[in-house]
PDB file of N, CA and C in Angstrom:
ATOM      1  N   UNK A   1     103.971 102.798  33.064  1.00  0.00           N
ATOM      2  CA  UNK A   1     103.211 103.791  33.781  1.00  0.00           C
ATOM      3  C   UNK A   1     102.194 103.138  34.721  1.00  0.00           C
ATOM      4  N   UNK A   2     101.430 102.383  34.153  1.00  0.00           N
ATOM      5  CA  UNK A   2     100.413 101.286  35.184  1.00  0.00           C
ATOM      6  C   UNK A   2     101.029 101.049  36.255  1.00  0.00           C
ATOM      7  N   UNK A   3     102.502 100.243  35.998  1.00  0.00           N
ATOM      8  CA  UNK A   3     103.068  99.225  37.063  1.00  0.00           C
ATOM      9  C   UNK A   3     103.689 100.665  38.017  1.00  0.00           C
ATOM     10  N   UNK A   4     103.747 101.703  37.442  1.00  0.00           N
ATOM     11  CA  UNK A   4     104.471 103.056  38.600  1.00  0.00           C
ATOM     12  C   UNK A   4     102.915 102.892  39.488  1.00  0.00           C
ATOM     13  N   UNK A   5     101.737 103.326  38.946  1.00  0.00           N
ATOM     14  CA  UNK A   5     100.894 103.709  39.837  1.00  0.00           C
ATOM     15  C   UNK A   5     100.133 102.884  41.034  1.00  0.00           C
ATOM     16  N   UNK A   6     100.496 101.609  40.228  1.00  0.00           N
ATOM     17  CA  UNK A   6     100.283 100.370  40.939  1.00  0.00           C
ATOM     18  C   UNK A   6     101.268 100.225  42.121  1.00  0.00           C
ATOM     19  N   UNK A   7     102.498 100.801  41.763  1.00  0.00           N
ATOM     20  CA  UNK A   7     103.088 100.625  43.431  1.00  0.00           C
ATOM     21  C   UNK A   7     103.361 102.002  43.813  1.00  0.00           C
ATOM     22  N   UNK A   8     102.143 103.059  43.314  1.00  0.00           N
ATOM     23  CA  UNK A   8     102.696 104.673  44.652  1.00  0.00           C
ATOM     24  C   UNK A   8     101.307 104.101  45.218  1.00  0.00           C
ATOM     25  N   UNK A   9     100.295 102.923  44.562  1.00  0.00           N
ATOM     26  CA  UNK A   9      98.957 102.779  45.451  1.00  0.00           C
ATOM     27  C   UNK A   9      99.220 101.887  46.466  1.00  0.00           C
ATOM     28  N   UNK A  10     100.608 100.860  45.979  1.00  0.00           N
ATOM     29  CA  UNK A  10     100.850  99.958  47.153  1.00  0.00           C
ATOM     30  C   UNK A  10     101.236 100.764  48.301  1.00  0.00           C
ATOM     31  N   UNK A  11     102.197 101.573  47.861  1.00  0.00           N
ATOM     32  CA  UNK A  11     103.071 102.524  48.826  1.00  0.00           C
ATOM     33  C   UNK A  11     101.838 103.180  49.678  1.00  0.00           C
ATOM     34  N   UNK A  12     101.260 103.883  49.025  1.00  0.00           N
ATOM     35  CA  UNK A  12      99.885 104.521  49.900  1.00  0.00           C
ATOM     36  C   UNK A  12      99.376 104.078  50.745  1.00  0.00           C
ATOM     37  N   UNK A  13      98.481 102.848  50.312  1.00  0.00           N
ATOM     38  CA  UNK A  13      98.235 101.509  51.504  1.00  0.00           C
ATOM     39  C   UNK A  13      98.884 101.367  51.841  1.00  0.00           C
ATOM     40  N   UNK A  14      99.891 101.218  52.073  1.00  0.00           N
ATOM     41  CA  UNK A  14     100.924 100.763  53.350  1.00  0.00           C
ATOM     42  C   UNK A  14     101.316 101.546  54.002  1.00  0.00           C
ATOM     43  N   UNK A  15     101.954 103.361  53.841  1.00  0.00           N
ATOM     44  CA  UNK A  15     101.487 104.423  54.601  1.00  0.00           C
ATOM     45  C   UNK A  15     100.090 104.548  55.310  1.00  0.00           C
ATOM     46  N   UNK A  16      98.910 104.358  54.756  1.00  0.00           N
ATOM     47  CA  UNK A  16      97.953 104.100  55.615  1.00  0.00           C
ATOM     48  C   UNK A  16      97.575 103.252  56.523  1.00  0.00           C
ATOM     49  N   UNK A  17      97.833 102.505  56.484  1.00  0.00           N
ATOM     50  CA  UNK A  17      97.993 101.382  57.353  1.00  0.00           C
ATOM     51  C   UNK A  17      99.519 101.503  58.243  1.00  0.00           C
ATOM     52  N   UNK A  18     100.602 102.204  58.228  1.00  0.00           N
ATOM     53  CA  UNK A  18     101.102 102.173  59.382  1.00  0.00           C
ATOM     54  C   UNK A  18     100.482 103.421  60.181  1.00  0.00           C
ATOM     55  N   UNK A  19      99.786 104.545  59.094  1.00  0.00           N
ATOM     56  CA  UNK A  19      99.065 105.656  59.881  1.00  0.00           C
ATOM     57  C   UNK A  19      98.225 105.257  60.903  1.00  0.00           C
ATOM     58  N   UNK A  20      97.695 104.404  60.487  1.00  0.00           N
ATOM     59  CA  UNK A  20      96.386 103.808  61.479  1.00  0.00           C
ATOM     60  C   UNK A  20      96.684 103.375  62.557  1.00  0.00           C
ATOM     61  N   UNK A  21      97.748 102.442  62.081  1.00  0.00           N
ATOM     62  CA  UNK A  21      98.362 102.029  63.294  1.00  0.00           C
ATOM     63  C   UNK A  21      98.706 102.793  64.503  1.00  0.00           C
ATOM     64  N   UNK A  22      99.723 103.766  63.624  1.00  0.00           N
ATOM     65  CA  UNK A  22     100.241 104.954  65.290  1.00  0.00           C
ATOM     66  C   UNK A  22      99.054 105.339  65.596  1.00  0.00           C
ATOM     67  N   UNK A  23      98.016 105.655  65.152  1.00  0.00           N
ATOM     68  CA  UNK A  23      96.762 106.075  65.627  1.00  0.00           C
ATOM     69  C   UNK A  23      95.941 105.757  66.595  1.00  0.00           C
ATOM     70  N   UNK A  24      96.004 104.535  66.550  1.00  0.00           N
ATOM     71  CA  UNK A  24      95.821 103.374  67.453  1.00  0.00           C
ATOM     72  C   UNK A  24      96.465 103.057  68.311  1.00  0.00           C
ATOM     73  N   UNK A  25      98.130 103.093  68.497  1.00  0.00           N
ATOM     74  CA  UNK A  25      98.764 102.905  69.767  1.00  0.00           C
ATOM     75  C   UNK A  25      98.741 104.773  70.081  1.00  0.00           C
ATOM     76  N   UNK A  26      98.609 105.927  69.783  1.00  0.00           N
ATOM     77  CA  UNK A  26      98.439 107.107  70.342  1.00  0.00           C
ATOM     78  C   UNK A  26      97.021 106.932  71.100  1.00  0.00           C
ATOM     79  N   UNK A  27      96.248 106.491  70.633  1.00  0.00           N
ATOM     80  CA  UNK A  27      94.626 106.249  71.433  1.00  0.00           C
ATOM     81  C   UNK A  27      94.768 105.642  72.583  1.00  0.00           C
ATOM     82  N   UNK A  28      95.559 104.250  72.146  1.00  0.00           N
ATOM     83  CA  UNK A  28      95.519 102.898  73.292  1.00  0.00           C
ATOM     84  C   UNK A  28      97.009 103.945  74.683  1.00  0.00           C
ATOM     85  N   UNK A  29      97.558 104.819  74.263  1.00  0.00           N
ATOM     86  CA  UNK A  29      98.627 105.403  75.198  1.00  0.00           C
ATOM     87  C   UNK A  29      98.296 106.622  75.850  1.00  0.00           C
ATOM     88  N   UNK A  30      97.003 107.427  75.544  1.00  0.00           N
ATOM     89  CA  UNK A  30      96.299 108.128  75.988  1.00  0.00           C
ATOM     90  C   UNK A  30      95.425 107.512  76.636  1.00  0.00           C
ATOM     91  N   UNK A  31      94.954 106.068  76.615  1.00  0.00           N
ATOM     92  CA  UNK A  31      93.748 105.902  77.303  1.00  0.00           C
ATOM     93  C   UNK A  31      94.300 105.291  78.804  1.00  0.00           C
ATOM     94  N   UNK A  32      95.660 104.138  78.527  1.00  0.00           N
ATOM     95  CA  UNK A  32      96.522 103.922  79.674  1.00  0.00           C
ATOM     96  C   UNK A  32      96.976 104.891  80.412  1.00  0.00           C
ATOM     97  N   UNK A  33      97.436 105.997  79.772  1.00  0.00           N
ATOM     98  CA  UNK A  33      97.545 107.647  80.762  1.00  0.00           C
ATOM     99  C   UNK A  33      96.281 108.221  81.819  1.00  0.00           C
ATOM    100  N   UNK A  34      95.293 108.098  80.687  1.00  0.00           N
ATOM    101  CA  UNK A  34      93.982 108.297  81.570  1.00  0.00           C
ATOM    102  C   UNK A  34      93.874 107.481  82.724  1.00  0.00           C
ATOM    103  N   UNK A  35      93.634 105.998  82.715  1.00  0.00           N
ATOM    104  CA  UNK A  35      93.579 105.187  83.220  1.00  0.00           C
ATOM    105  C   UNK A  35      94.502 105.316  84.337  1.00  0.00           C
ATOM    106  N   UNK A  36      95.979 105.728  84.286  1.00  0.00           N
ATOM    107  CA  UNK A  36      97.013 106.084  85.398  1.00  0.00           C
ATOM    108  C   UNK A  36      96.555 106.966  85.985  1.00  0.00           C
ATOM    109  N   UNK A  37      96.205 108.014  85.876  1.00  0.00           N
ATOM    110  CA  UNK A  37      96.326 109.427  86.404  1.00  0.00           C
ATOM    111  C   UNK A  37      94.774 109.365  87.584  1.00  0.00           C
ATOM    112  N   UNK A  38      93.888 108.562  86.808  1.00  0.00           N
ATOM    113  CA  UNK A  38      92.959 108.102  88.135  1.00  0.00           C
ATOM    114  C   UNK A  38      93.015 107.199  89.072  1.00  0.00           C
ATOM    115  N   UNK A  39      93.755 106.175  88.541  1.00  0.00           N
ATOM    116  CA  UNK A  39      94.217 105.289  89.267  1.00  0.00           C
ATOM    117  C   UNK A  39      95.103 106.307  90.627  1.00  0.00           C
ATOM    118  N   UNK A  40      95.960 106.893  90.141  1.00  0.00           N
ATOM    119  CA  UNK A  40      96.804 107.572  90.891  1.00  0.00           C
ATOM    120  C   UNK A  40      96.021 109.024  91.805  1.00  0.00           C
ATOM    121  N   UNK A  41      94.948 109.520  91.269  1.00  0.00           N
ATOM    122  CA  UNK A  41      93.534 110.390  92.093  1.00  0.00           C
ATOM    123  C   UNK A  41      92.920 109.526  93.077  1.00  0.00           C
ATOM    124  N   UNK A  42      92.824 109.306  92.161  1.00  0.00           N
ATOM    125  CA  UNK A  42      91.794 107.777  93.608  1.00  0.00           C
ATOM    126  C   UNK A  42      93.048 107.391  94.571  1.00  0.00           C
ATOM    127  N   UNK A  43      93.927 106.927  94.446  1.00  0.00           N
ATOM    128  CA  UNK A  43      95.111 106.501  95.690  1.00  0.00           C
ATOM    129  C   UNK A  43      94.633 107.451  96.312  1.00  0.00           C
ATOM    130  N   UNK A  44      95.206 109.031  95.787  1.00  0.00           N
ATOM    131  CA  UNK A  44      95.745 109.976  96.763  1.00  0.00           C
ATOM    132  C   UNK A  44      94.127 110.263  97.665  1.00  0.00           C
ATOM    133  N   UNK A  45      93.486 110.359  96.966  1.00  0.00           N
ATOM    134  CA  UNK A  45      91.781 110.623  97.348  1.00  0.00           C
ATOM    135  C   UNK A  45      91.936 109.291  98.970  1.00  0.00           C
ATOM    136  N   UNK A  46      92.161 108.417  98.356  1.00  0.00           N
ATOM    137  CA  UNK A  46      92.091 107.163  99.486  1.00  0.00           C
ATOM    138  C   UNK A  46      92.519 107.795 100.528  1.00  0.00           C
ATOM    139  N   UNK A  47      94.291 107.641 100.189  1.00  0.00           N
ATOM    140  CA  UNK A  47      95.027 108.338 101.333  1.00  0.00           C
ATOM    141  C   UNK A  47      94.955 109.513 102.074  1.00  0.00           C
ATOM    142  N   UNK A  48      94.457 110.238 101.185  1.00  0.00           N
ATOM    143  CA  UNK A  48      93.715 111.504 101.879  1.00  0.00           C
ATOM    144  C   UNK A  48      92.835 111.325 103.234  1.00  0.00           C
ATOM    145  N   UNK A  49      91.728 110.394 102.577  1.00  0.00           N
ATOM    146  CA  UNK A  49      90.800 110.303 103.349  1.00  0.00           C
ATOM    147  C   UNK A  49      91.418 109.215 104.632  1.00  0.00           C
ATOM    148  N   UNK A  50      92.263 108.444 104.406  1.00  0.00           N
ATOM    149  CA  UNK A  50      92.659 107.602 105.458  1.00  0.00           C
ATOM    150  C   UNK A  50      93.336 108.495 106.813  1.00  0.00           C
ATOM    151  N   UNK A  51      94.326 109.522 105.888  1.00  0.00           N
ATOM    152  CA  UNK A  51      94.895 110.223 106.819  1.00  0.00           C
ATOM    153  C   UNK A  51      93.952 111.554 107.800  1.00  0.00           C
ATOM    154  N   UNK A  52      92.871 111.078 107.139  1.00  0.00           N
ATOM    155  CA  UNK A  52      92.054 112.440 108.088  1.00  0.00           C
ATOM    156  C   UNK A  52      91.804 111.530 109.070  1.00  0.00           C
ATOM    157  N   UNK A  53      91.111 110.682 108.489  1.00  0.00           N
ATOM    158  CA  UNK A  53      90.673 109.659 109.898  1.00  0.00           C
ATOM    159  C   UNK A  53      91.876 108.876 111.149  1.00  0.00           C
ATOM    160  N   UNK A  54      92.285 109.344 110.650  1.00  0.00           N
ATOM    161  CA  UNK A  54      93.733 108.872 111.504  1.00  0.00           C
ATOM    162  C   UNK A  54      93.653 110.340 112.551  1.00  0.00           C
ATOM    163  N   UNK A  55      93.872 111.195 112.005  1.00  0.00           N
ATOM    164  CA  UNK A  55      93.514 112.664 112.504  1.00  0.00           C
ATOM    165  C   UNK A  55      92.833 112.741 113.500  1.00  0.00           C
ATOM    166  N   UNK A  56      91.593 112.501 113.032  1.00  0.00           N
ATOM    167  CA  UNK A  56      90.187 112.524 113.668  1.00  0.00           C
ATOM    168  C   UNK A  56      90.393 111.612 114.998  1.00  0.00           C
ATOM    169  N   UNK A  57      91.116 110.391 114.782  1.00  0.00           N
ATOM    170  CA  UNK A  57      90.867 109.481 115.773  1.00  0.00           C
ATOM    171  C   UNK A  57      92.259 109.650 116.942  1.00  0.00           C
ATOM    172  N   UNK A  58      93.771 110.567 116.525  1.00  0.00           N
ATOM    173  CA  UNK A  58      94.112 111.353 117.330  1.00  0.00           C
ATOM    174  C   UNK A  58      93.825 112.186 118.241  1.00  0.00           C
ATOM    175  N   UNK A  59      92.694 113.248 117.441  1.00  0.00           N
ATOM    176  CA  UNK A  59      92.320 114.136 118.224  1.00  0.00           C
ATOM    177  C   UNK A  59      91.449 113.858 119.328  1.00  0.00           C
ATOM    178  N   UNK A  60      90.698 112.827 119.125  1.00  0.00           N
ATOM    179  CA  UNK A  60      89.768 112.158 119.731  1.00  0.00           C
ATOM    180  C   UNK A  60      90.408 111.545 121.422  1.00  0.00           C
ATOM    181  N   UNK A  61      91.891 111.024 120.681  1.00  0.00           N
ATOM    182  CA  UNK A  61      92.648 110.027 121.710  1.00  0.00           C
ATOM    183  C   UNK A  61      93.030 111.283 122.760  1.00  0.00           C
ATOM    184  N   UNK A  62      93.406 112.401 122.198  1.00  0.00           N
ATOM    185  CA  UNK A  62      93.912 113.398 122.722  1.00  0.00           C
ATOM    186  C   UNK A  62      93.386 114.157 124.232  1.00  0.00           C
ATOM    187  N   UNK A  63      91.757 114.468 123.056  1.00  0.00           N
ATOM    188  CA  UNK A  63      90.581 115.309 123.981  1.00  0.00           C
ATOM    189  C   UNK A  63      90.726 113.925 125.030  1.00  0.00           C
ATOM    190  N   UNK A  64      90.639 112.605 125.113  1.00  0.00           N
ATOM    191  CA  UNK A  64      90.221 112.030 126.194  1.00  0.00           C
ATOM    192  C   UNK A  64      91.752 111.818 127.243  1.00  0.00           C
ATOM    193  N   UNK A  65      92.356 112.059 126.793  1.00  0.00           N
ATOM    194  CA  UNK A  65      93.853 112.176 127.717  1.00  0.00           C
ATOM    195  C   UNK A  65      93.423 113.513 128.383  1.00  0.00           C
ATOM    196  N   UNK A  66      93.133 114.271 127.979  1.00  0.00           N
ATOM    197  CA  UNK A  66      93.034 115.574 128.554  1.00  0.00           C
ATOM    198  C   UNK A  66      92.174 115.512 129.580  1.00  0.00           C
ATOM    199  N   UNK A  67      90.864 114.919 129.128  1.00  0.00           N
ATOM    200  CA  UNK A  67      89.738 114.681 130.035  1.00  0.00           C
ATOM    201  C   UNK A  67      89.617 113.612 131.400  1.00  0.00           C
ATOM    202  N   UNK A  68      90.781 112.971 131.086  1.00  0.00           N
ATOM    203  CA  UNK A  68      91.100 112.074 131.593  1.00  0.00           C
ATOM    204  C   UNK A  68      91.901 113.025 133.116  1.00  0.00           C
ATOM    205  N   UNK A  69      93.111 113.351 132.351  1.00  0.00           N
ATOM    206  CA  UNK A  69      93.881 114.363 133.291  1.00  0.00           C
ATOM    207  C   UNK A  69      92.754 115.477 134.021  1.00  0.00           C
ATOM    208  N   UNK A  70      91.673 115.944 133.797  1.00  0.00           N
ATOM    209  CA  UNK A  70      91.249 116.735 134.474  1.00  0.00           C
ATOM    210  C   UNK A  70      90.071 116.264 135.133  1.00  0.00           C
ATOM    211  N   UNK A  71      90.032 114.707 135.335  1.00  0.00           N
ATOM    212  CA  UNK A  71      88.854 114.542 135.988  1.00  0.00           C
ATOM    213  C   UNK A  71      89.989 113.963 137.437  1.00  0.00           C
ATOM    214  N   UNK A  72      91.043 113.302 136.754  1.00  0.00           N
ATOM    215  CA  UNK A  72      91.682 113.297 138.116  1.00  0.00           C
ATOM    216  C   UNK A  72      92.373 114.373 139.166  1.00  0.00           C
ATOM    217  N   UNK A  73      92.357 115.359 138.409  1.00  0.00           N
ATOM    218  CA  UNK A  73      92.595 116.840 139.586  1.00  0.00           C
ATOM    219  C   UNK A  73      91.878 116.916 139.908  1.00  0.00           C
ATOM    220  N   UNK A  74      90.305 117.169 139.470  1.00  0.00           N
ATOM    221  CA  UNK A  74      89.097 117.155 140.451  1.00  0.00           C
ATOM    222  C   UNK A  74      89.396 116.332 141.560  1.00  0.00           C
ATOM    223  N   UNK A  75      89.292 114.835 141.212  1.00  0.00           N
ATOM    224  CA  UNK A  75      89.453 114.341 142.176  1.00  0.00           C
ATOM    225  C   UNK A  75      90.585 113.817 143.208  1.00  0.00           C
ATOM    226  N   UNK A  76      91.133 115.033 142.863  1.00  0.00           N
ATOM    227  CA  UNK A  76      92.975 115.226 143.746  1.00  0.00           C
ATOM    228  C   UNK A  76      93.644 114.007 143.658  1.00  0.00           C
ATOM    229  N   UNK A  77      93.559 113.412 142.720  1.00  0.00           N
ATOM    230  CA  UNK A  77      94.725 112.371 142.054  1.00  0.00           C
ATOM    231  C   UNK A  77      95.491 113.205 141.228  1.00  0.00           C
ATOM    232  N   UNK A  78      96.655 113.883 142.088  1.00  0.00           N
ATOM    233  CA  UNK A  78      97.686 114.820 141.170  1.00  0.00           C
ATOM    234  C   UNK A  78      98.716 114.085 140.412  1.00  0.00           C
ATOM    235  N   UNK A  79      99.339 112.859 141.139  1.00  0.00           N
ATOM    236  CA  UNK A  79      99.981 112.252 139.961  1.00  0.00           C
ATOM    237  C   UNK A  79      99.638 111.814 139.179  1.00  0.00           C
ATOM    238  N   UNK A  80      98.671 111.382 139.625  1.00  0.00           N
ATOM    239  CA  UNK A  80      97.736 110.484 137.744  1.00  0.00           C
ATOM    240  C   UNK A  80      97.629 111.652 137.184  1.00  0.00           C
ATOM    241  N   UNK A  81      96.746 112.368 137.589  1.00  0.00           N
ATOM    242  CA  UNK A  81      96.510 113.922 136.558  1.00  0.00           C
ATOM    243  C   UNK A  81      97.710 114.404 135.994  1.00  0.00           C
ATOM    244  N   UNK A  82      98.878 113.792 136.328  1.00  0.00           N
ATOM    245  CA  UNK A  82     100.009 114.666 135.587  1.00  0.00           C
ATOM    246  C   UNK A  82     100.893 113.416 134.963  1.00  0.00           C
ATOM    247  N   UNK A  83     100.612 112.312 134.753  1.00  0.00           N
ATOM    248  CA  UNK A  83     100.909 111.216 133.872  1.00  0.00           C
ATOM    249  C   UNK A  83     100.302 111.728 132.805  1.00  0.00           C
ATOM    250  N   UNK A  84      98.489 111.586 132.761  1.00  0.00           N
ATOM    251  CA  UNK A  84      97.853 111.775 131.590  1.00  0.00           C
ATOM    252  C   UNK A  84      98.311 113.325 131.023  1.00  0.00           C
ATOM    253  N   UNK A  85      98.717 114.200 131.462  1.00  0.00           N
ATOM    254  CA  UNK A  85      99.100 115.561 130.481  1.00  0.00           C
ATOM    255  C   UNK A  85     100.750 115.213 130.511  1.00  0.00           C
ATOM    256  N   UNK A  86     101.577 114.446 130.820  1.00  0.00           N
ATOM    257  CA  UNK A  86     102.628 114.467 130.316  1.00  0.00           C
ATOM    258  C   UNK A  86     102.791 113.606 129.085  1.00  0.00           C
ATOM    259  N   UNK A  87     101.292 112.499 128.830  1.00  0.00           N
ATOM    260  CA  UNK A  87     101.063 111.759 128.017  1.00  0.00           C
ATOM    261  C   UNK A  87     100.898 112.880 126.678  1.00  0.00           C
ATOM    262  N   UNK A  88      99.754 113.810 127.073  1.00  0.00           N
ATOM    263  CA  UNK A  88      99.378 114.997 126.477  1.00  0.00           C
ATOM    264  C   UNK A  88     100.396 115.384 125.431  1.00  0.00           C
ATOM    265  N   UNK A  89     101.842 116.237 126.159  1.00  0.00           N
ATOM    266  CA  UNK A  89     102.311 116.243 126.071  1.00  0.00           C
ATOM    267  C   UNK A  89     103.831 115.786 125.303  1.00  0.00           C
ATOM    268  N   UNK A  90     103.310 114.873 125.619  1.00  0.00           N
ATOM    269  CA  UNK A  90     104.892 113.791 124.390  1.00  0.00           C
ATOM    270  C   UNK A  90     103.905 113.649 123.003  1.00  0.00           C
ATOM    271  N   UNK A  91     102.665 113.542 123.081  1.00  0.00           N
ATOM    272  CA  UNK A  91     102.110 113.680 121.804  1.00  0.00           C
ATOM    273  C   UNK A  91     101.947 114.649 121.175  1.00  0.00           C
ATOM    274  N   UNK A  92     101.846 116.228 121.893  1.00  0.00           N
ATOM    275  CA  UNK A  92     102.233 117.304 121.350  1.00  0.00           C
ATOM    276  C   UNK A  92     102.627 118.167 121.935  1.00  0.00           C
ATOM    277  N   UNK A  93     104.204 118.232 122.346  1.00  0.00           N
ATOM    278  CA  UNK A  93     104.855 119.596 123.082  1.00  0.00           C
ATOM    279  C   UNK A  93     104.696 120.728 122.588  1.00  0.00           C
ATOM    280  N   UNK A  94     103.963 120.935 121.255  1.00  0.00           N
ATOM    281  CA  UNK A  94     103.876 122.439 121.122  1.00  0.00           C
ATOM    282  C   UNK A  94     102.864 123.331 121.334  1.00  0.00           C
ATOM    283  N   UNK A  95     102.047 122.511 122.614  1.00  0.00           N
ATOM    284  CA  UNK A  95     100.224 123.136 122.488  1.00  0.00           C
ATOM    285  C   UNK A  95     100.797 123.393 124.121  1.00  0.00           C
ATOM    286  N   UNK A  96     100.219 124.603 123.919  1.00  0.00           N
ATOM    287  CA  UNK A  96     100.851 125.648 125.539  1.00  0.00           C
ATOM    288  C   UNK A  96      99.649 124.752 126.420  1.00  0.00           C
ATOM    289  N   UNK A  97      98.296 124.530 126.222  1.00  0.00           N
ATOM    290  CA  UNK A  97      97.454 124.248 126.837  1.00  0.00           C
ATOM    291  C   UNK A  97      97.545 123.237 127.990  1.00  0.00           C
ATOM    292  N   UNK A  98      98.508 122.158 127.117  1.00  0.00           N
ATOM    293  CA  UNK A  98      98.546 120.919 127.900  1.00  0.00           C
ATOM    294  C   UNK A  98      99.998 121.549 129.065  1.00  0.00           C
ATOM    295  N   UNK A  99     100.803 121.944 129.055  1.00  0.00           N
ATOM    296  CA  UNK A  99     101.254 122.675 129.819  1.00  0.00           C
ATOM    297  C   UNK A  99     100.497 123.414 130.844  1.00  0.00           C
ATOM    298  N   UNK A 100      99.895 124.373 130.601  1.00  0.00           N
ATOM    299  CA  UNK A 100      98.782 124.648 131.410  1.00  0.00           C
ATOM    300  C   UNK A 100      98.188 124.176 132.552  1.00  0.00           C
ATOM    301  N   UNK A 101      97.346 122.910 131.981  1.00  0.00           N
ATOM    302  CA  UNK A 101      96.764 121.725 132.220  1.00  0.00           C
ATOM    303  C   UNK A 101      97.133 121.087 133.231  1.00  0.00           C
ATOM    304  N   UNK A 102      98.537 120.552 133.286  1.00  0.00           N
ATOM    305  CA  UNK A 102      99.800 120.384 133.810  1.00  0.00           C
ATOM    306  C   UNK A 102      99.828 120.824 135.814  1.00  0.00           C
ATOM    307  N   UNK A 103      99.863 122.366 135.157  1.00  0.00           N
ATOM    308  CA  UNK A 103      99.421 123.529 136.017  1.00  0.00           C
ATOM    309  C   UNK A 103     101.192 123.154 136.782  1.00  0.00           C
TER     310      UNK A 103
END
């Protein structure tokens, strides 16, 4: 009877101890998940923010093509004025404006 209880206590300890264990790689595999999923926020956060500024510095390139094209109609340089809006243009054929512009 001793030597039974003596090994359902071995058995026990050693169920506990592989318990612990999964316990421990479930912790350590939740914390690498964590660790991914920001890793992978922060990228997109990055890229996010990279792609606005890319945006920003389009629109920027844009307004001065435009401005560009309409300082040379003022000053009756019609082909230049219609280089820079055909420039306009190949960068975005779907804005009626630069058409317009164009005249």
């Amino acid at each position: 009877m001793k030597n039974q209880l003596q090994n359902m206590i071995k058995q026990l300890n050693q169920i506990q101890i592989m318990m612990i264990t999964i316990i421990v790689k479930v912790e350590i595999y939740k914390q690498l998940n964590q660790d991914k999923h920001y890793t992978i926020q922060r990228n997109m956060k990055n890229q996010l923010q990279n792609l606005i500024k890319q945006l920003n510095q389009i629109q920027i390139m844009m307004i001065t093509i435009i401005d560009k094209g309409q300082a040379l109609q003022n000053l009756k340089k019609y082909e230049e004025s219609i280089i820079e809006f055909d420039k306009a243009i190949e960068l975005n054929p779907n804005d009626d404006d630069y058409y317009n512009c164009k005249g």
